[in-house]
Protein backbone atom coordinates (compact mmCIF):
# COMPACT_ATOMS: atom_id res chain seq x y z
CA UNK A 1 17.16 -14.07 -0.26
CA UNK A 2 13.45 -15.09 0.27
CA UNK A 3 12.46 -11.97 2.42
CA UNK A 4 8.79 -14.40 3.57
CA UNK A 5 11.62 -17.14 4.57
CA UNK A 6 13.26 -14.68 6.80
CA UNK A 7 10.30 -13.26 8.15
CA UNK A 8 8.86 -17.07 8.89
CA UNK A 9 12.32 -17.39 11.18
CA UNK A 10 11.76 -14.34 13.22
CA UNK A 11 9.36 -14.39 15.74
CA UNK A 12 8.69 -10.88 15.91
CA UNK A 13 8.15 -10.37 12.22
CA UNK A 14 6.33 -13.34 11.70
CA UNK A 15 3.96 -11.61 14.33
CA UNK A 16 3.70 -8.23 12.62
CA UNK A 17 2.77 -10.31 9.24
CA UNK A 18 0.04 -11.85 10.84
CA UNK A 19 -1.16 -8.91 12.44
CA UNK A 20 -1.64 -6.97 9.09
CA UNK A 21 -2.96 -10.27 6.93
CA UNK A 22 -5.81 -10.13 10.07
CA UNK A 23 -5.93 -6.39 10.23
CA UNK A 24 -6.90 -6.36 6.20
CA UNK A 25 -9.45 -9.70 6.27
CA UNK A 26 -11.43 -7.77 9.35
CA UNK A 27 -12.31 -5.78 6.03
CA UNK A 28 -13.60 -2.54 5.02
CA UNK A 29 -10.13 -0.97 5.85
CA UNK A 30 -8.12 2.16 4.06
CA UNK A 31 -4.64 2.10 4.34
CA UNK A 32 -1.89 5.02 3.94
CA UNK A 33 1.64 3.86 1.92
CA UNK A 34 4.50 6.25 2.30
CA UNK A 35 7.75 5.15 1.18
CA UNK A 36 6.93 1.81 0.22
CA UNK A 37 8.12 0.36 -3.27
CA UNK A 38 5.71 -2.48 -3.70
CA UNK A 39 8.67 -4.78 -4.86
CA UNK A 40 8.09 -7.20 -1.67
CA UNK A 41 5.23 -9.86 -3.26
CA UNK A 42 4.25 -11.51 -0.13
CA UNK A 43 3.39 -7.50 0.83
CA UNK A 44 1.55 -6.94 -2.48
CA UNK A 45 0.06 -10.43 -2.56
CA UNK A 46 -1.89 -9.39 0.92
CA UNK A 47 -2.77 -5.80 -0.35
CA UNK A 48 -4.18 -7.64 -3.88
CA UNK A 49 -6.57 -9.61 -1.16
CA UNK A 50 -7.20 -7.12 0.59
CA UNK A 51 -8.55 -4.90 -2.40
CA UNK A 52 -9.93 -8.20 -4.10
CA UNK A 53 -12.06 -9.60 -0.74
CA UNK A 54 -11.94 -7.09 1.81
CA UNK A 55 -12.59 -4.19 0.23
CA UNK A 56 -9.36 -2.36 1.04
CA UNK A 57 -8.93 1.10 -0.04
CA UNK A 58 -4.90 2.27 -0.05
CA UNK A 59 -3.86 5.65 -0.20
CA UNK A 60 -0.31 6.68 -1.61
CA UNK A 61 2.46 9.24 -0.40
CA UNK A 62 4.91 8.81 -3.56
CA UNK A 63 8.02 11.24 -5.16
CA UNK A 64 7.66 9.54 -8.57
CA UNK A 65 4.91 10.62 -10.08
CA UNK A 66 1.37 8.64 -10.66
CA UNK A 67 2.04 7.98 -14.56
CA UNK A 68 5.46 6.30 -13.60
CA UNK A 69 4.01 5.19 -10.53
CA UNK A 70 1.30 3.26 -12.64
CA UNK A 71 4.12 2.37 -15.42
CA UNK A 72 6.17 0.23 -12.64
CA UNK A 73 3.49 -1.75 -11.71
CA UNK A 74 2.59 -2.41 -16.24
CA UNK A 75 5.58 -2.81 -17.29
CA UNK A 76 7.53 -4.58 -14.65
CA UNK A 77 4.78 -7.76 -14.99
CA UNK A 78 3.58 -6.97 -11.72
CA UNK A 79 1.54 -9.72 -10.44
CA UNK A 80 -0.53 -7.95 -8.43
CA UNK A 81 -0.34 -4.81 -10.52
CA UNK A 82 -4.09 -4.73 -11.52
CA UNK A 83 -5.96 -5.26 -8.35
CA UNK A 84 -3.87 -2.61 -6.18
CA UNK A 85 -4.29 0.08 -8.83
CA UNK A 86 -7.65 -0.70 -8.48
CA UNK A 87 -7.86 -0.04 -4.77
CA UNK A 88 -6.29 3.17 -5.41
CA UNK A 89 -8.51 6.16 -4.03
CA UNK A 90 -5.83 8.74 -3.56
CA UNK A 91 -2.45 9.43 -5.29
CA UNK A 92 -0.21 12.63 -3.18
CA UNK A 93 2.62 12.67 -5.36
CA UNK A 94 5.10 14.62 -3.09
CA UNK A 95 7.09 14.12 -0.21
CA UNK A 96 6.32 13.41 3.44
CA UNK A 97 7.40 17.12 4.30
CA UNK A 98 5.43 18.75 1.01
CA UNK A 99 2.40 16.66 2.08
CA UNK A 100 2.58 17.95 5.60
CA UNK A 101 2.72 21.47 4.19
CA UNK A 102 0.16 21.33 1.39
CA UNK A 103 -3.61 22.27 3.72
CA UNK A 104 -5.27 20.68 0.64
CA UNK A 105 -3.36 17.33 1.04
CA UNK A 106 -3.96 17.13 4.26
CA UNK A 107 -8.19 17.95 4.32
CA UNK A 108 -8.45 15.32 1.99
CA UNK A 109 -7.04 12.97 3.65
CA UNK A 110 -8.04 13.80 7.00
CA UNK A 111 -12.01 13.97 5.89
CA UNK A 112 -10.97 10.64 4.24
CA UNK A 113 -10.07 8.42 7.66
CA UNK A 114 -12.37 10.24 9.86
């Protein structure tokens, strides 16, 4: 199932897409991804952009760790592989509860948005 085909048929999704494509092209924007797989291209396609023209920074909340992290996106000929490690500026590789816990995590990132 094309998950951009479904998304094109529902109103409210098609909405939310739009809203982040025009959210990322206002540029100059950092973004935090918990719990997100990056397996979803028309996703990664508009993070690519956004690190590629808009200067998008993304941050990452991930259990697997950044080597593996990095290996999915090599070795799975991940088409947008390059330009979203690229707009990497912070890897936390924990989970949602440890980074809540971890004062260091969260100073970082805190001193990061502000």
């Amino acid at each position: 199932v094309n998950k951009l085909e479904l998304i094109e048929k529902e109103p409210l999704l098609k909405w939310y897409l739009e809203l982040f494509k025009k959210v990322i092209a206002e540029g100059n924007k950092k973004i935090l991804i918990v719990g997100y797989g990056f397996r979803d291209r028309h996703i990664n396609q508009i993070l690519a952009d956004g690190v590629e023209k808009y200067e998008l920074q993304t941050n990452v909340i991930s259990t697997q760790s950044e080597v593996d992290f990095k290996r999915h996106f090599e070795c799975g000929g991940h088409l947008y592989a390059l330009p979203i490690w690229n707009g990497l500026r912070h890897y936390f590789h924990c989970t949602l509860e440890e980074f809540f816990s971890r004062e260091d995590y969260l100073k970082t990132i805190t001193s990061y948005f502000s």
